[in-house]
Protein backbone atom coordinates (compact mmCIF):
# COMPACT_ATOMS: atom_id res chain seq x y z
CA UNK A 1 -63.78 80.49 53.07
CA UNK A 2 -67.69 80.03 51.96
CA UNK A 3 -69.37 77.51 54.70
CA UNK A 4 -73.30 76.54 53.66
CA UNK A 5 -75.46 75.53 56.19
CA UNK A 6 -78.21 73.36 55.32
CA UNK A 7 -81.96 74.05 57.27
CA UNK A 8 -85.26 72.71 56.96
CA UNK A 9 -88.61 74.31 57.40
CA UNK A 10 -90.73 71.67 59.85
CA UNK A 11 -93.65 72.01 61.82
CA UNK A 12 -92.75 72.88 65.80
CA UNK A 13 -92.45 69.50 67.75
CA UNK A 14 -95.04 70.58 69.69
CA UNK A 15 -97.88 71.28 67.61
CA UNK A 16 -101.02 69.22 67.59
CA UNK A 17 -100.66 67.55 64.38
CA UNK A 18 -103.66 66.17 62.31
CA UNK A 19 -104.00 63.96 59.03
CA UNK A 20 -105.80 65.03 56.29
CA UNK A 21 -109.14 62.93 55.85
CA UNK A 22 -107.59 61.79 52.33
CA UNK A 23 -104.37 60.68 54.03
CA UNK A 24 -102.48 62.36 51.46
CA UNK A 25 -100.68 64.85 53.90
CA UNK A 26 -100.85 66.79 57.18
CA UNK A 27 -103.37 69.63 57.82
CA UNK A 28 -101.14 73.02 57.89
CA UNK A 29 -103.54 74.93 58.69
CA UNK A 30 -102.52 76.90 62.82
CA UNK A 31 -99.56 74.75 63.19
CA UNK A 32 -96.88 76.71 63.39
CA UNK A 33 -93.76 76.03 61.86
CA UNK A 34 -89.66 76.69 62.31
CA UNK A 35 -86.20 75.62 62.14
CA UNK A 36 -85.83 72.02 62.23
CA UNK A 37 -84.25 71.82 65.57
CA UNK A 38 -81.26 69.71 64.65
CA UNK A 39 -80.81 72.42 62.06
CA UNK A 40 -80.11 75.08 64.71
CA UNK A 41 -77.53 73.18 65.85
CA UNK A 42 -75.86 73.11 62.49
CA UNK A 43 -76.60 76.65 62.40
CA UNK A 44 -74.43 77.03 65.68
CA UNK A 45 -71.82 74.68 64.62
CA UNK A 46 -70.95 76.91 61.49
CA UNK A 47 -70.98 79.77 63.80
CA UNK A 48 -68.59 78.72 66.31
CA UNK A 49 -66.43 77.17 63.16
CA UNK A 50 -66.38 80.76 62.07
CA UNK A 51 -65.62 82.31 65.93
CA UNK A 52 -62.60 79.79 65.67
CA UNK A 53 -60.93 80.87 62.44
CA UNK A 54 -61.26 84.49 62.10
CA UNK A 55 -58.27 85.22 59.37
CA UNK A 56 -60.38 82.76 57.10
CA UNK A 57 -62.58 85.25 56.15
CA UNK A 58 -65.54 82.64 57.08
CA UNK A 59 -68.85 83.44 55.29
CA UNK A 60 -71.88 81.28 56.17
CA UNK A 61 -74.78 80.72 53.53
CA UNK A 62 -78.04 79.15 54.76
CA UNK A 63 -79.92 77.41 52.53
CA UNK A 64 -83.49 75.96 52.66
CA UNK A 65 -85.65 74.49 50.31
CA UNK A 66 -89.38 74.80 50.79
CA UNK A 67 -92.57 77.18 50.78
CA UNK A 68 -92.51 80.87 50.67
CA UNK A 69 -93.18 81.18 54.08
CA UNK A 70 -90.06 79.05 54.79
CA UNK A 71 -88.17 81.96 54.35
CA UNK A 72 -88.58 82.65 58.42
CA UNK A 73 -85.65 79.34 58.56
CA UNK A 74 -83.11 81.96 56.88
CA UNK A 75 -84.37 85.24 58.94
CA UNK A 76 -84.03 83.23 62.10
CA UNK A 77 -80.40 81.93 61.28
CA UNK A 78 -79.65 85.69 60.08
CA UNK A 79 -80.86 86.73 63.79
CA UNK A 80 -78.34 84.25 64.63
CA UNK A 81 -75.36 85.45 62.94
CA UNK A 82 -75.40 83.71 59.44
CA UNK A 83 -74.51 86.19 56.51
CA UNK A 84 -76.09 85.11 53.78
CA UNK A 85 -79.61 83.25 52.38
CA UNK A 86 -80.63 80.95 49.60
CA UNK A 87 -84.03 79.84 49.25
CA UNK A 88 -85.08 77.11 46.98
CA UNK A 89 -89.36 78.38 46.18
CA UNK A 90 -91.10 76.50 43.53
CA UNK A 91 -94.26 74.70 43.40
CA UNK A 92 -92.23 72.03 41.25
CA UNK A 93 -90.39 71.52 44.61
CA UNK A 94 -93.18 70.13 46.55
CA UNK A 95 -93.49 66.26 47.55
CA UNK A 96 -89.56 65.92 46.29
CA UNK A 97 -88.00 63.38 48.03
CA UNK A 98 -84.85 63.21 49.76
CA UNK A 99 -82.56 61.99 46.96
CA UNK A 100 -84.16 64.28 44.55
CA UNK A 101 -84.41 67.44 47.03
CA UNK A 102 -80.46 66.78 47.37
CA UNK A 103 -80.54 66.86 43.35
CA UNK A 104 -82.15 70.25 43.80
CA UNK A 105 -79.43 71.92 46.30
CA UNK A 106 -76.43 70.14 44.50
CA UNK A 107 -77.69 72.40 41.61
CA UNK A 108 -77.81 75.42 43.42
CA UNK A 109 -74.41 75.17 45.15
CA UNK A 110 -72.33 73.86 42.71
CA UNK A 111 -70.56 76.79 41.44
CA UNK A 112 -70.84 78.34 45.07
CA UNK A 113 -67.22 77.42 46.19
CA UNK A 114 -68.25 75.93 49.16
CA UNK A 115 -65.53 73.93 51.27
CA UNK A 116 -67.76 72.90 54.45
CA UNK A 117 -71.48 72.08 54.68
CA UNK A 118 -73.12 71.41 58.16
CA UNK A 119 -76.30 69.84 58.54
CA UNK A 120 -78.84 68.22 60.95
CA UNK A 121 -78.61 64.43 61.33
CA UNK A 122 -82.09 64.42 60.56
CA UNK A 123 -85.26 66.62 60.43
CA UNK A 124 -88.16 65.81 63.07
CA UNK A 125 -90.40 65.66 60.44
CA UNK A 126 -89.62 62.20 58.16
CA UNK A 127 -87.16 61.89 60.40
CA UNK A 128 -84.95 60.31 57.48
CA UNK A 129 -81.48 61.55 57.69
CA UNK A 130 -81.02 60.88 54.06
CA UNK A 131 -80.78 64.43 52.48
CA UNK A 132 -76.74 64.93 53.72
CA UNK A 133 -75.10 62.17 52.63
CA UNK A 134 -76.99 61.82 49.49
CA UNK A 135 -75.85 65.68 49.07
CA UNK A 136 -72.49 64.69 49.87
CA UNK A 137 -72.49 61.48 47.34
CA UNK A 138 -73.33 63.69 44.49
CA UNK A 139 -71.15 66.22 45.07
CA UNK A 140 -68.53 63.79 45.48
CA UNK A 141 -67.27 64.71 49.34
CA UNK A 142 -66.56 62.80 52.46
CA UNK A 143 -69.69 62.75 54.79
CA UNK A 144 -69.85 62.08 58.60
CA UNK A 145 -73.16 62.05 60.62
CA UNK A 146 -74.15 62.05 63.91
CA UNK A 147 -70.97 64.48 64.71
CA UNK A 148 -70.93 65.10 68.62
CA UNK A 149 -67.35 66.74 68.63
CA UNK A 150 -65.32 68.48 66.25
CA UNK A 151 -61.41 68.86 66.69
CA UNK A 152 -59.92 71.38 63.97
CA UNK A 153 -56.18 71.05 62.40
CA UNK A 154 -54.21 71.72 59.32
CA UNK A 155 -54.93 75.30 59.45
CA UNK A 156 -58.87 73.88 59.59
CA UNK A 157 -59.07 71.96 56.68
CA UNK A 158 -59.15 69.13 58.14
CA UNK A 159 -61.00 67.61 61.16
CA UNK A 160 -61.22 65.06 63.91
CA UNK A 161 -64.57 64.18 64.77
CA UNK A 162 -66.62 62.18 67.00
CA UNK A 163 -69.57 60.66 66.45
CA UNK A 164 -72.02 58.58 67.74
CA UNK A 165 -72.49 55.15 66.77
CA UNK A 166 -74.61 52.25 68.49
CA UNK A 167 -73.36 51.74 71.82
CA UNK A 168 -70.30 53.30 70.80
CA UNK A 169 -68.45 56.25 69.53
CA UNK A 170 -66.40 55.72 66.57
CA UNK A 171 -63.18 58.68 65.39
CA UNK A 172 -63.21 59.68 62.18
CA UNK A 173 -60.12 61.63 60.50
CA UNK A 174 -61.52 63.88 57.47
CA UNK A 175 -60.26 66.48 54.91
CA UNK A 176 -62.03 69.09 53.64
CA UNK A 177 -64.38 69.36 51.23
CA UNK A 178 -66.33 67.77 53.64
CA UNK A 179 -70.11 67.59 54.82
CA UNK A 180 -70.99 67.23 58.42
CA UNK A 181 -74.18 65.91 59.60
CA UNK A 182 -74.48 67.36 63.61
CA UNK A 183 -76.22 65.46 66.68
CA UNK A 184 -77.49 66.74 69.73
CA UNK A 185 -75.12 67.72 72.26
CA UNK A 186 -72.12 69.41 69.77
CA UNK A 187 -73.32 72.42 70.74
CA UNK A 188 -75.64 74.73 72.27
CA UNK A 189 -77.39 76.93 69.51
CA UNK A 190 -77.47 80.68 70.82
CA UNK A 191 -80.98 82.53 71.03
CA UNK A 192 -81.70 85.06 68.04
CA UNK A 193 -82.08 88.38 69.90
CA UNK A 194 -84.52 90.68 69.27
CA UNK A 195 -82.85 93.73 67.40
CA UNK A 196 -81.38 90.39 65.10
CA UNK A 197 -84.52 89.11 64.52
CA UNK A 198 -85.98 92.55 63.24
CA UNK A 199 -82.98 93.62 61.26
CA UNK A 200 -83.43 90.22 59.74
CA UNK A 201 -86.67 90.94 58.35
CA UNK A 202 -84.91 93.71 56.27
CA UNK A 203 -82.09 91.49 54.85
CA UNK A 204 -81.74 90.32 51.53
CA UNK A 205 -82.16 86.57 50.88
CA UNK A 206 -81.75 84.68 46.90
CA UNK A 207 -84.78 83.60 46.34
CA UNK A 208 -84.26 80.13 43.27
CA UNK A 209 -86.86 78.78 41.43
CA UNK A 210 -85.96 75.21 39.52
CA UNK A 211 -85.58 77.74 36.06
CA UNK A 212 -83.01 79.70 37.66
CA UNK A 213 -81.34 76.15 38.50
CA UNK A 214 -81.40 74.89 34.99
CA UNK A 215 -84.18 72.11 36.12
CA UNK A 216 -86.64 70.82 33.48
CA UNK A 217 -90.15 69.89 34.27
CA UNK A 218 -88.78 66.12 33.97
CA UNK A 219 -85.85 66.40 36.29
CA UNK A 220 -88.65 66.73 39.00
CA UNK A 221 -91.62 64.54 37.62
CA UNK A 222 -93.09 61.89 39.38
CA UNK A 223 -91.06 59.63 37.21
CA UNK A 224 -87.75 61.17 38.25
CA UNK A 225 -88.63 60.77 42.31
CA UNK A 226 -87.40 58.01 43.15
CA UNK A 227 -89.91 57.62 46.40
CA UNK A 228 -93.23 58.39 46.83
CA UNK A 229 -95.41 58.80 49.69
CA UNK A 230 -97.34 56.08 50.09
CA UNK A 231 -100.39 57.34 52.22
CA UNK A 232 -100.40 59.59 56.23
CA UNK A 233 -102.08 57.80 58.75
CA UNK A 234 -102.36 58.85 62.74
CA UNK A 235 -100.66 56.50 65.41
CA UNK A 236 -103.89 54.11 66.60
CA UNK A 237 -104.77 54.79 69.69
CA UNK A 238 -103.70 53.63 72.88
CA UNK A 239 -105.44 51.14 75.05
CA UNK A 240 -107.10 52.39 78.09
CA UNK A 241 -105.19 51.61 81.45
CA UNK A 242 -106.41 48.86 83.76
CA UNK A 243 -105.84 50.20 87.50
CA UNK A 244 -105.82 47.80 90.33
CA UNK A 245 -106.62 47.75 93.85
CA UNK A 246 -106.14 46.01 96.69
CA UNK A 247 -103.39 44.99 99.46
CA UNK A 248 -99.81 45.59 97.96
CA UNK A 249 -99.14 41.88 98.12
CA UNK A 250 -102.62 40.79 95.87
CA UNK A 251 -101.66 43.52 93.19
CA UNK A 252 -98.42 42.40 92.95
CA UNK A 253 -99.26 38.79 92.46
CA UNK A 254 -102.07 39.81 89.97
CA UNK A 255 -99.71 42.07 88.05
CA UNK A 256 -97.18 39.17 87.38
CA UNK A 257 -100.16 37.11 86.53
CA UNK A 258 -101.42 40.07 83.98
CA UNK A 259 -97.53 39.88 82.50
CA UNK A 260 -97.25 36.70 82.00
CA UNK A 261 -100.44 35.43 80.95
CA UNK A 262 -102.22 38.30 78.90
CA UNK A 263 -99.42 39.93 77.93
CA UNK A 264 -97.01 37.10 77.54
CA UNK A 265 -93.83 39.97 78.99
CA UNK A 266 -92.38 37.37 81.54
């Protein structure tokens, strides 16, 4: 049973992140970047799938589309236990958007005989949560998103599934072919260990560029992306902090007054 694993290549949530002065993108250059964390637990959800079925035969594929150097996505989930590696690399790929990255993978898969695809809910990055079910509409399968439990049956092809909805959780019944989108708190993704993450670095990964796809020049133009990116811009600043003093009773009376007056909160 082939399972694919979808994982992104985003910069670390904690890096110090800086616009461009043209506002046409980030600045790349020391921030470090890695596996999309919602990624890793998609990564971990397809492993434990595979720890749960072991007659199946379960072989997991991550796939990534980006940059050379997102390669490291695919040597960290091999460090994790994933057994194979596609990696979408072409300039033509750059500033796709979500509908038209999912274009992109749907190509690549679609003779892969894949029966389950995990994925984050969303990437930290655009922070979109588009690029599953738009893979999932074009390929024709069930999606669910925001999965927080999984309950396998039928010999796991099928599932019961949990997810979260707002200020609820809603049960969903699917068969497979299926693609799962996974929240935070399915799962726990394991570390890569060190004699993983160097044997990884050895370890074969299929490298695609939109040729080896069958994708022409205008399957990726400006005309066929459907979105574009408008312009970056930093979060304004925030306003400094008044600080009062005084007996307990005056600042009380003078922050209510602040509240309701300036701020119009009360």
């Amino acid at each position: 049973m082939k399972v694919l694993v979808l994982a992104k290549y985003v910069p670390e949530s904690t890096a110090n992140i800086k616009v461009k002065a043209d506002g046409s993108g980030i600045e790349t250059a020391g921030v470090k970047f890695v596996m999309n964390p919602f990624c890793e637990f998609a990564v971990e959800a397809a492993l434990q799938f595979k720890e749960k079925n072991p007659g199946a035969g379960v072989e997991i594929t991550v796939l990534t589309l980006g940059p050379a150097a997102a390669v490291d996505v695919i040597r960290t989930a091999y460090a994790m236990g994933a057994d194979h590696g596609i990696h979408l690399c072409d300039d033509a790929f750059n500033h796709l958007d979500e509908l038209t990255s999912a274009r992109v993978i749907a190509a690549a898969i679609k003779d892969g005989g894949y029966e389950l695809i995990f994925a984050g809910k969303h990437a930290i990055d655009y922070d979109s949560g588009q690029l599953g079910p738009a893979l999932a509409e074009l390929l024709g399968w069930p999606h669910v998103g925001a999965v927080t439990a999984i309950e396998w049956g039928n010999g796991f092809k099928s599932a019961t599934v949990r997810r979260r909805i707002e200020g609820a959780e809603e049960v969903v019944q699917v068969q497979l072919p299926a693609l799962l989108t996974i929240e935070k708190g399915l799962c726990e993704p394991r570390y890569p260990s060190l004699p993983g993450l160097m044997k990884a670095k050895k370890r074969p990964v299929d490298t695609k560029n939109a040729a080896a796809l069958g994708l022409a020049a205008a399957d990726l133009s400006a005309d066929a992306v459907g979105t574009r990116m408008g312009e970056f811009a930093p979060p304004p600043p925030r306003p400094p902090g008044r600080k009062l003093s005084g007996e307990p009773a005056d600042m009380a009376r003078e922050l209510v007054r602040i509240l309701r007056e300036e701020e119009k909160l009360i």
